[in-house]
Protein backbone atom coordinates (compact mmCIF):
# COMPACT_ATOMS: atom_id res chain seq x y z
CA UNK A 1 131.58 98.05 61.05
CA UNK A 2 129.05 95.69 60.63
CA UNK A 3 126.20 97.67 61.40
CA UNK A 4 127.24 100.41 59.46
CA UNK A 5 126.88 97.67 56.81
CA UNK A 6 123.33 96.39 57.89
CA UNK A 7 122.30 100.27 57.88
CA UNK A 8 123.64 100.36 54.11
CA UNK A 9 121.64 97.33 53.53
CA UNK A 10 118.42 98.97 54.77
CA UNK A 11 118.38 102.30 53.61
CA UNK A 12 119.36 100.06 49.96
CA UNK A 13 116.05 98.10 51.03
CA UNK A 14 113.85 101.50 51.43
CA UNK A 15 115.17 102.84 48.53
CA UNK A 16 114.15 99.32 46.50
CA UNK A 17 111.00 100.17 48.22
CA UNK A 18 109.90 102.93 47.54
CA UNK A 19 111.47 102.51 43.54
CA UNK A 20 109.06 99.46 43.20
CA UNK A 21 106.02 101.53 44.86
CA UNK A 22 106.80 104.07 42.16
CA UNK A 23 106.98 101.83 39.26
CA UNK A 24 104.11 99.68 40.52
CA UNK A 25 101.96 102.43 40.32
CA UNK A 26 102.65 103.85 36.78
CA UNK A 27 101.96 99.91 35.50
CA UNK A 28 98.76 100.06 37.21
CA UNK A 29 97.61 103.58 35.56
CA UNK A 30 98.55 101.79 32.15
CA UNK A 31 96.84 99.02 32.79
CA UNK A 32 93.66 100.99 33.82
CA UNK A 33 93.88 102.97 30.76
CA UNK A 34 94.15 99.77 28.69
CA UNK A 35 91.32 97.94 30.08
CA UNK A 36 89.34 101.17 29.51
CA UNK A 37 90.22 101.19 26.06
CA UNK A 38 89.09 97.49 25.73
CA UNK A 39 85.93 98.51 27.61
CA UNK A 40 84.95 100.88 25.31
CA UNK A 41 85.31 98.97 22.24
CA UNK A 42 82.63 95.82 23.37
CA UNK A 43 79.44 96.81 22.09
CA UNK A 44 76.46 95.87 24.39
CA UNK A 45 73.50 94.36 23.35
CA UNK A 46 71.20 93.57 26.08
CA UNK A 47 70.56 97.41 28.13
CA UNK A 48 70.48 95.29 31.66
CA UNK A 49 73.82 93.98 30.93
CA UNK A 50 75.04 97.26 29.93
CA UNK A 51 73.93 99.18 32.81
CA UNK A 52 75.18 96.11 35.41
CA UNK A 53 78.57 96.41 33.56
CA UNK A 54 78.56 100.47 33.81
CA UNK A 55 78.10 99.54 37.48
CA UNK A 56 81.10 97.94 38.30
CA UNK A 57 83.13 100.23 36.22
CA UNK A 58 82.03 102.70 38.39
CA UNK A 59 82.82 100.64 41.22
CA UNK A 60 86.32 99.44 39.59
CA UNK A 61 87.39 102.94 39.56
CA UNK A 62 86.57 104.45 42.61
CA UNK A 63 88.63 100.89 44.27
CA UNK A 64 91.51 101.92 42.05
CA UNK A 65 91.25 105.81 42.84
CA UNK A 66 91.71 105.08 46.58
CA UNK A 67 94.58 102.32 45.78
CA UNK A 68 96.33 104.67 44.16
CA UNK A 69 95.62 107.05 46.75
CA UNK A 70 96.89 104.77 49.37
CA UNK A 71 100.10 104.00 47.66
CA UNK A 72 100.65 107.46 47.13
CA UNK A 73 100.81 108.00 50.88
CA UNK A 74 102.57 104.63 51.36
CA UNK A 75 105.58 105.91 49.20
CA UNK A 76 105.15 109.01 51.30
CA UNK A 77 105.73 107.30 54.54
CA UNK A 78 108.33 105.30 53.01
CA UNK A 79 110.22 108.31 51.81
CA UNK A 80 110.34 109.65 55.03
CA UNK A 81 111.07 106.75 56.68
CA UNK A 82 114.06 106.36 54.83
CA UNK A 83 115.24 110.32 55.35
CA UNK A 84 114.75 109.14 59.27
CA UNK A 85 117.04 106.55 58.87
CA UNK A 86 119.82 108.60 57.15
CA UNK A 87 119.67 110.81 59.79
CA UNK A 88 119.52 107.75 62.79
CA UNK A 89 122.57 106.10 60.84
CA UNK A 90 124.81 109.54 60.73
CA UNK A 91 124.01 110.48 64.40
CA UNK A 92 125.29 107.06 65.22
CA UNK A 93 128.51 107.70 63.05
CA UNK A 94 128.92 110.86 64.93
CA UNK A 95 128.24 109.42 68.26
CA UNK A 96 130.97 106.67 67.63
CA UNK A 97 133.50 109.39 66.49
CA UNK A 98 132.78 111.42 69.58
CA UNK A 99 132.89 108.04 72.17
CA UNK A 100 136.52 107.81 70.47
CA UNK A 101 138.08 110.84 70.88
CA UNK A 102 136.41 110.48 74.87
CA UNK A 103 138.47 107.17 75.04
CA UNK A 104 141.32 108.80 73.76
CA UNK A 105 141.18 112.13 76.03
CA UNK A 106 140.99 109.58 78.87
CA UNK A 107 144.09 108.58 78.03
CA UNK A 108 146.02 111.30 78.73
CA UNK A 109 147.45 114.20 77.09
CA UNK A 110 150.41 112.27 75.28
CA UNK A 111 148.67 109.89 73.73
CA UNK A 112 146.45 113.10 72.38
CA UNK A 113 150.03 114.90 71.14
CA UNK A 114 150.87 111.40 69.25
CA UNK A 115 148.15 110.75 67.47
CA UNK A 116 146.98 114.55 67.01
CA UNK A 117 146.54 113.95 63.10
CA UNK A 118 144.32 110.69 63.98
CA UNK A 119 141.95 112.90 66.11
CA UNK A 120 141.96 116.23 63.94
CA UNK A 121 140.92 113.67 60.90
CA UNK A 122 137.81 112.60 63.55
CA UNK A 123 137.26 116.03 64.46
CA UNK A 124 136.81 117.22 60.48
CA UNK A 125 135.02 114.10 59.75
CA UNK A 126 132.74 114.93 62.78
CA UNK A 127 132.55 118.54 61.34
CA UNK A 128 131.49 117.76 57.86
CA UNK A 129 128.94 115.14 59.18
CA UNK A 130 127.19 117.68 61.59
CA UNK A 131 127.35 120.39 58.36
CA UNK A 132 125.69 117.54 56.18
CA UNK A 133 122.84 116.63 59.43
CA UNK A 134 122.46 120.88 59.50
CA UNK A 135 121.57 120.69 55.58
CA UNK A 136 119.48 118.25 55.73
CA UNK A 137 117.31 119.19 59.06
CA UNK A 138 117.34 122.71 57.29
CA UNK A 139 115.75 120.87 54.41
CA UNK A 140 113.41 119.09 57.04
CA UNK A 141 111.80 122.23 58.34
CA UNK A 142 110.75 123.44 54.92
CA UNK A 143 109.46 119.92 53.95
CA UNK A 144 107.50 120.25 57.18
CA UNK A 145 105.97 123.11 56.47
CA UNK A 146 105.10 122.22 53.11
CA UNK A 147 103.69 118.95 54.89
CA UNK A 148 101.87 121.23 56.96
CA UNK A 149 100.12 122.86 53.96
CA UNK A 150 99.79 119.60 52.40
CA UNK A 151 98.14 117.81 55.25
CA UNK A 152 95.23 120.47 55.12
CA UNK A 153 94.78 119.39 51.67
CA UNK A 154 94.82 116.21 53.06
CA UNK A 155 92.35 116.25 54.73
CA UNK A 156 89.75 117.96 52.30
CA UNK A 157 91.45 114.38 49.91
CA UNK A 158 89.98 112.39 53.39
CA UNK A 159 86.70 113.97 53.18
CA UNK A 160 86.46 113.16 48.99
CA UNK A 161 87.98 109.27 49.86
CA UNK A 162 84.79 108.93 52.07
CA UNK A 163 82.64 109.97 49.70
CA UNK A 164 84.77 107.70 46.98
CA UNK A 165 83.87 104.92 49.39
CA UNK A 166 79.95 106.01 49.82
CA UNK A 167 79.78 106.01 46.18
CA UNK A 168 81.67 102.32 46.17
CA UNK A 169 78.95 101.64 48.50
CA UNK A 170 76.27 102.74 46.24
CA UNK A 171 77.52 100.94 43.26
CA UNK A 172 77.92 98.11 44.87
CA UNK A 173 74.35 97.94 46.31
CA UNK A 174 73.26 99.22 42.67
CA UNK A 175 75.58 95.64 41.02
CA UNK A 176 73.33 93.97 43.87
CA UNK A 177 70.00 95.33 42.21
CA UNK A 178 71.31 94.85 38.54
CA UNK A 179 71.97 91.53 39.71
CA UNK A 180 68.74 90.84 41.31
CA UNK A 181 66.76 92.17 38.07
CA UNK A 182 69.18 89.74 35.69
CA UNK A 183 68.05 86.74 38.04
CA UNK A 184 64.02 87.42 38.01
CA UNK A 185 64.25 87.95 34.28
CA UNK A 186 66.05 84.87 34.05
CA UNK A 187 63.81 83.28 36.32
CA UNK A 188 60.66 84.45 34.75
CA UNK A 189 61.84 83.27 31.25
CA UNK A 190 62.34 79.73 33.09
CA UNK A 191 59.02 79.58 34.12
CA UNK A 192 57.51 80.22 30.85
């Protein structure tokens, strides 16, 4: 009984989860879209300072497109990880039910014929279980081949996130340049 407990716990846990991964997410777009806003609203005076700060906005994005991206698939992984476990923790109710009505064949036929409304009870509750596990696998196969679909358009979103991360590459070597120019001009007024 216990671990029918535990397994309550931790599909509760997954479910927490993968609520927090989805709420997390839509308070990061909002705050994105507010520090935009705020962006766009400080005028810029000096056209080095501009073009340094249009740098790492470029850079701040692309790091927040592939976070989302990568909690997107987290929440994925998690969502299947917690169908998995559904399915693990009603096998194992279904095992148990079976290893009783084994113990209770064993035995002997009387002790069937006295308890016969005990093991028909297991026997429907085994039934319904295994029609519940046939719903959902039924449900698995067409999420698997929508998966399969989806995991082609996967892979074109791989190809993009490495050229998300080239560009992140480029800006950052382009922050390094603005960077560079900010210090000799600071420099050079220095030495005059």
């Amino acid at each position: 009984m216990t671990d029918v407990t535990e397994k309550g716990k931790r599909d509760k846990s997954m479910a927490e989860i993968s609520e927090n991964l989805g709420t997390d997410t839509a308070n990061k777009l909002q705050e994105i879209i507010g520090e935009m806003q705020r962006g766009q609203k400080s005028p810029y005076r000096d056209p080095m300072q501009q073009q340094f700060i249009e740098e790492v906005n470029c850079l701040l994005n692309s790091v927040r497109q592939q976070q989302l991206s990568s909690q997107s698939q987290l929440q994925a992984s998690l969502n299947q990880a917690t169908s998995n476990l559904t399915d693990s923790n009603r096998f194992d109710t279904i095992l148990d039910s079976v290893k009783e009505l084994l113990q209770a064949a064993q035995l002997g036929v009387s002790n069937l014929q006295i308890n016969m409304k005990q093991y028909k009870s297991i026997i429907d509750k085994m039934e319904r279980d295994c029609h519940q596990q046939q719903v959902t696998t039924d449900l698995q196969v067409v999420q698997a081949l929508q998966q399969a679909i989806s995991s082609m358009a996967q892979a074109q979103n791989s190809l993009l996130q490495s050229q998300a991360v080239d560009k992140m590459y480029d800006s950052i070597t382009k922050c390094q340049d603005k960077l560079a120019q900010i210090e000799a001009l600071q420099s050079t007024k220095t030495t005059m």
